[in-house]
Protein backbone atom coordinates (compact mmCIF):
# COMPACT_ATOMS: atom_id res chain seq x y z
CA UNK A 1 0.00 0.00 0.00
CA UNK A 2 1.55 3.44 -1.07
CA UNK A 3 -0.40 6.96 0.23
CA UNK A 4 1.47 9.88 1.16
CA UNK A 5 -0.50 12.14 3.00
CA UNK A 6 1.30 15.78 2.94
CA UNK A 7 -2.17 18.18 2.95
CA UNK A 8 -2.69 19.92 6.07
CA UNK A 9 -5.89 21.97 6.71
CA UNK A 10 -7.93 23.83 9.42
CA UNK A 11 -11.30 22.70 10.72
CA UNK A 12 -14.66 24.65 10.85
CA UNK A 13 -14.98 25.72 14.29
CA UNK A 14 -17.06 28.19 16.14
CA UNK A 15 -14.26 28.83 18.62
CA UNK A 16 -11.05 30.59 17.14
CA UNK A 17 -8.99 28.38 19.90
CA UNK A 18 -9.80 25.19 18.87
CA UNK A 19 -8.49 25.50 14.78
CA UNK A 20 -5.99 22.80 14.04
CA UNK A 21 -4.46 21.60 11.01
CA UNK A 22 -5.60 18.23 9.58
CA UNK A 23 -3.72 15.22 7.18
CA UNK A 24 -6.28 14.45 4.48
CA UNK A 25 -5.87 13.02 1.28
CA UNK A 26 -4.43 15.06 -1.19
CA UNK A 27 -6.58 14.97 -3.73
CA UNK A 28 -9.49 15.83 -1.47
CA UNK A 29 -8.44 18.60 0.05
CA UNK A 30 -7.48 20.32 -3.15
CA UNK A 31 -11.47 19.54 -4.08
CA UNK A 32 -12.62 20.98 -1.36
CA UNK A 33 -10.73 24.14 -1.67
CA UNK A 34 -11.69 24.18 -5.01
CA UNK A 35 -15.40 23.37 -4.55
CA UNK A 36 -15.97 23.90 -1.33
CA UNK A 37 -16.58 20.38 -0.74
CA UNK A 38 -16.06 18.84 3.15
CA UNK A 39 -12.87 16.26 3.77
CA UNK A 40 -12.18 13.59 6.23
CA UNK A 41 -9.58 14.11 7.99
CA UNK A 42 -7.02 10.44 9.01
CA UNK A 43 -8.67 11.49 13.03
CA UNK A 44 -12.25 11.09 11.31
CA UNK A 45 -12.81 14.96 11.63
CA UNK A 46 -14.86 16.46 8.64
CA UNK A 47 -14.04 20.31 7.78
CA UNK A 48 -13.76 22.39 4.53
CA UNK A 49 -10.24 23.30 3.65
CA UNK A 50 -10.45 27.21 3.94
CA UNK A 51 -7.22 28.49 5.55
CA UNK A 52 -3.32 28.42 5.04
CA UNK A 53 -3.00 25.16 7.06
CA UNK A 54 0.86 26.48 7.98
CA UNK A 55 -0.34 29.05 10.66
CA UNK A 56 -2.41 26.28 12.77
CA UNK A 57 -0.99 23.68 15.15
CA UNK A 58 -1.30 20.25 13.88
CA UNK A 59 -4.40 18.25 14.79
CA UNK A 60 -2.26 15.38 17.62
CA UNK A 61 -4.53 12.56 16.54
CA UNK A 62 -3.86 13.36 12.60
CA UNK A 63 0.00 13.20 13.46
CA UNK A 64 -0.28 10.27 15.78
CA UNK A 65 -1.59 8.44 12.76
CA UNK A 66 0.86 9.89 10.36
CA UNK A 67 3.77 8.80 12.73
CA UNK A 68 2.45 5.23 13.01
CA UNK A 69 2.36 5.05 9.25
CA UNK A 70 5.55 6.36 8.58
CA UNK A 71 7.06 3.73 11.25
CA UNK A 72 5.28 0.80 9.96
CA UNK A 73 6.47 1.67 5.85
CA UNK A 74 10.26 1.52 6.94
């Protein structure tokens, strides 16, 4: 199995505080910037890629998945 997740987004949130950056596939997140469409984040969060995900802290479930991955492909 080959995926490389490298899109990072922010989530929909009422609460400025609680914005965090998401993994997602690639492919979908570039839809959903494009159309506006929602994404699934790897942590199972859904949001609508709106935001330079560089200024946000990275979602700790999304990276605790990434980090697993990356261990298990060596």
């Amino acid at each position: 199995m080959s995926t490389l997740l490298e899109d990072r987004t922010e989530t929909r949130s009422t609460d400025e505080d609680d914005k965090v950056a998401h993994y997602a596939e690639s492919a979908s997140v570039t839809e959903g910037y494009v159309l506006g469409t929602p994404v699934i984040a790897l942590c199972g969060e859904i949001f609508v890629p709106s935001r330079d995900p560089e200024k946000l802290p990275v979602c700790p479930i999304c990276k605790e998945i990434v980090d697993a991955l990356l261990l298990g492909a060596d």
